[in-house]
Protein backbone atom coordinates (compact mmCIF):
# COMPACT_ATOMS: atom_id res chain seq x y z
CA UNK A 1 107.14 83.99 108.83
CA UNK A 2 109.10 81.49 107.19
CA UNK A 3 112.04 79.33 109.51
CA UNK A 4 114.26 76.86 107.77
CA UNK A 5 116.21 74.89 110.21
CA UNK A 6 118.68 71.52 109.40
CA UNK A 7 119.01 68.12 112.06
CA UNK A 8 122.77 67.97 111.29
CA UNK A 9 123.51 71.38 109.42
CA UNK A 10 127.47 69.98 109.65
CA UNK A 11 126.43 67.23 106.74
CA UNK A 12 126.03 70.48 104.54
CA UNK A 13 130.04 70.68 104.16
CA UNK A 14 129.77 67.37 102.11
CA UNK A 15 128.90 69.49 99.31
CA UNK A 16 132.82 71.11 99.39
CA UNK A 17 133.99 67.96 98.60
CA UNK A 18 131.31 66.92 95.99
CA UNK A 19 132.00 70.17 93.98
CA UNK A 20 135.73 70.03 94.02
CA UNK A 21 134.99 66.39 92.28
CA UNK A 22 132.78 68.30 89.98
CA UNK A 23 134.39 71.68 89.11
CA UNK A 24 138.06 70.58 89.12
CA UNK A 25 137.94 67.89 86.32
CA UNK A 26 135.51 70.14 84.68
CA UNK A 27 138.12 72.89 84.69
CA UNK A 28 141.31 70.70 83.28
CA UNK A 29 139.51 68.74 80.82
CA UNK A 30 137.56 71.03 79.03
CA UNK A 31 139.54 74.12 77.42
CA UNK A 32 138.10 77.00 76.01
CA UNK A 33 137.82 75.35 72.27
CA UNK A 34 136.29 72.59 74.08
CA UNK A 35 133.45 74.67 75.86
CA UNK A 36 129.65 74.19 74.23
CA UNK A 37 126.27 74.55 75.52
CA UNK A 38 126.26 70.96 76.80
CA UNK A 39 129.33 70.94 79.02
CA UNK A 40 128.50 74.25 80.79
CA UNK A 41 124.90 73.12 80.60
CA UNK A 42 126.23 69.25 82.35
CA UNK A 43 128.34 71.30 84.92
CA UNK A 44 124.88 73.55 86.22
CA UNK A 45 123.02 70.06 86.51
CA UNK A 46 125.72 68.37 88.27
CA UNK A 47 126.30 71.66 90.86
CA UNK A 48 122.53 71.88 91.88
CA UNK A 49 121.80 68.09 92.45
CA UNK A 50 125.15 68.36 94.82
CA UNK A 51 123.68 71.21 96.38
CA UNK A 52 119.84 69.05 96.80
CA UNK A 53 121.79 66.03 98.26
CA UNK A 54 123.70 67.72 100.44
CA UNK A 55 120.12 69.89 101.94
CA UNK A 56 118.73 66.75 102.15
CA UNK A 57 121.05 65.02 104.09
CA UNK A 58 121.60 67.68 106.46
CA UNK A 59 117.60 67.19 107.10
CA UNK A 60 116.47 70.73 105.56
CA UNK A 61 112.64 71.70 107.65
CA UNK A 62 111.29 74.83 106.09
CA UNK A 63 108.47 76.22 108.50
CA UNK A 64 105.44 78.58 107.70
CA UNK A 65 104.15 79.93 110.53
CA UNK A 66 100.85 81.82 109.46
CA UNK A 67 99.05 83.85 112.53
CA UNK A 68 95.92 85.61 112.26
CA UNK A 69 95.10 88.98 113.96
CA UNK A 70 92.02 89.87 115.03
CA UNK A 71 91.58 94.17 115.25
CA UNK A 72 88.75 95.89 116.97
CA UNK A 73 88.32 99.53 116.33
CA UNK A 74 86.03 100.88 118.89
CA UNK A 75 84.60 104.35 117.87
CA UNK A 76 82.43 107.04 119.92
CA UNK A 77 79.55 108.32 118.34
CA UNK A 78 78.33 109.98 120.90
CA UNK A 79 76.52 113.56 120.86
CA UNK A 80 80.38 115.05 122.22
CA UNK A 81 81.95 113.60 118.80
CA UNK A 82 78.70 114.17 116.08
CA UNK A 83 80.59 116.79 114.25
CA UNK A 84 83.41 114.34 113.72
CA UNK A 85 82.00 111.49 112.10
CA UNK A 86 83.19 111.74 108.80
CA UNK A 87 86.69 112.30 110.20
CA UNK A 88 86.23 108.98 112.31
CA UNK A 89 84.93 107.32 109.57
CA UNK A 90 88.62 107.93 107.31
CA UNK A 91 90.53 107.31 110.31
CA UNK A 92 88.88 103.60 110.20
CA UNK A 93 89.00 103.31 106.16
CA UNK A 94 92.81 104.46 106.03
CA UNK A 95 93.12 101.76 108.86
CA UNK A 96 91.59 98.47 107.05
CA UNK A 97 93.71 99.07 103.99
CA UNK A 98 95.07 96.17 103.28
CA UNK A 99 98.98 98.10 103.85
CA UNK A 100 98.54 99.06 106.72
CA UNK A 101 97.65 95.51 108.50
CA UNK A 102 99.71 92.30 108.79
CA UNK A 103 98.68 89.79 107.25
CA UNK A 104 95.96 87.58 108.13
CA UNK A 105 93.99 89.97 110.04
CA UNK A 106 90.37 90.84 110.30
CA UNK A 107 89.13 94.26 111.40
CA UNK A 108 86.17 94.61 113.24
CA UNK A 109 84.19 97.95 114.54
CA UNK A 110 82.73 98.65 117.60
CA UNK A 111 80.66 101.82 118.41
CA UNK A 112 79.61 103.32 121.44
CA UNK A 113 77.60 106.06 122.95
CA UNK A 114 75.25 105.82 125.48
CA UNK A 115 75.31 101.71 124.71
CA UNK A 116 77.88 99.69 122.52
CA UNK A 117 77.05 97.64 119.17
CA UNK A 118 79.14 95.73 116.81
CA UNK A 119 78.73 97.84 113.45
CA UNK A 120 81.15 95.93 111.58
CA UNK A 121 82.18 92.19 112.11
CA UNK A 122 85.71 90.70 112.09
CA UNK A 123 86.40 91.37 108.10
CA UNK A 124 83.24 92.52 107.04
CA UNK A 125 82.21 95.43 105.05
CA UNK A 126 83.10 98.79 106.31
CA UNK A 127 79.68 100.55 107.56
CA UNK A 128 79.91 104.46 108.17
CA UNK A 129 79.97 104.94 112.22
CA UNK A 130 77.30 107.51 111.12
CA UNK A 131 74.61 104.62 110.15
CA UNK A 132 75.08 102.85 113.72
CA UNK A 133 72.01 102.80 115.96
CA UNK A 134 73.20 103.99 118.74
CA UNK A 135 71.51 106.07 121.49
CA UNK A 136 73.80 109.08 121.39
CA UNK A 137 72.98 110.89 123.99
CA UNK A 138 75.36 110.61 126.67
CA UNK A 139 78.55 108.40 127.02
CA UNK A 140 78.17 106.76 130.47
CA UNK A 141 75.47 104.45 130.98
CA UNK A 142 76.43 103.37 134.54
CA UNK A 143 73.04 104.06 137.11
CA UNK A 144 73.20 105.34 140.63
């Protein structure tokens, strides 16, 4: 996100006065014989270092704030989900496309059955949910 702010944003009206001194003798003294490359070329110049003075002297900030997101995907493997693997597995490709995230981010996946692993770190490679080593046999792991 990008935030430009000013200290005194009323010092940006100087530049009203500035271009009338500019653009007014411009306009009576040269006539339409009288216009060439030069002039027109002398009247840009003179209208963009008004409009840099008068930025900087209103105290012009420009701010970049840059955040990073961290995703984590968690994904059951377990036996209740073993036919859907492949499915899971585009789910979490159409996800890390670069589109579909803001910026900044990492994407990390984190699979679970009958115990939980980290099959992917925060912006590694993609591995298939089906190559985890997970015990799949049951989903809860809590003991009596």
């Amino acid at each position: 996100m990008i935030s430009i702010s000013f200290d005194n944003p009323y010092l940006l009206l100087i530049a009203i006065p500035l271009l009338a001194l500019v653009i007014i003798p411009y306009v009576i003294a040269i006539r339409k014989e009288n216009k060439s490359k030069s002039t027109v070329a002398t009247l840009i110049m003179h209208t963009v270092m008004i409009g840099l003075v008068a930025l900087a002297l209103a105290g012009m900030h420009k701010t970049t704030i840059k955040t990073e997101t961290e995703i984590y995907i968690v994904a059951d493997v377990s036996h209740s989900t073993n036919q859907s693997l492949e499915t899971i597995d585009k789910y979490i490709a159409n996800i890390k496309k670069q589109e579909n995230l803001p910026e900044n981010s990492k994407v990390g996946v984190v699979c679970f059955g009958k115990d939980c692993k980290l099959n992917t770190a925060l912006g590694g490679e993609f591995k298939s949910v089906k190559e985890s080593e997970i015990d799949v046999s049951a989903t809860d792991n809590i003991s009596p």
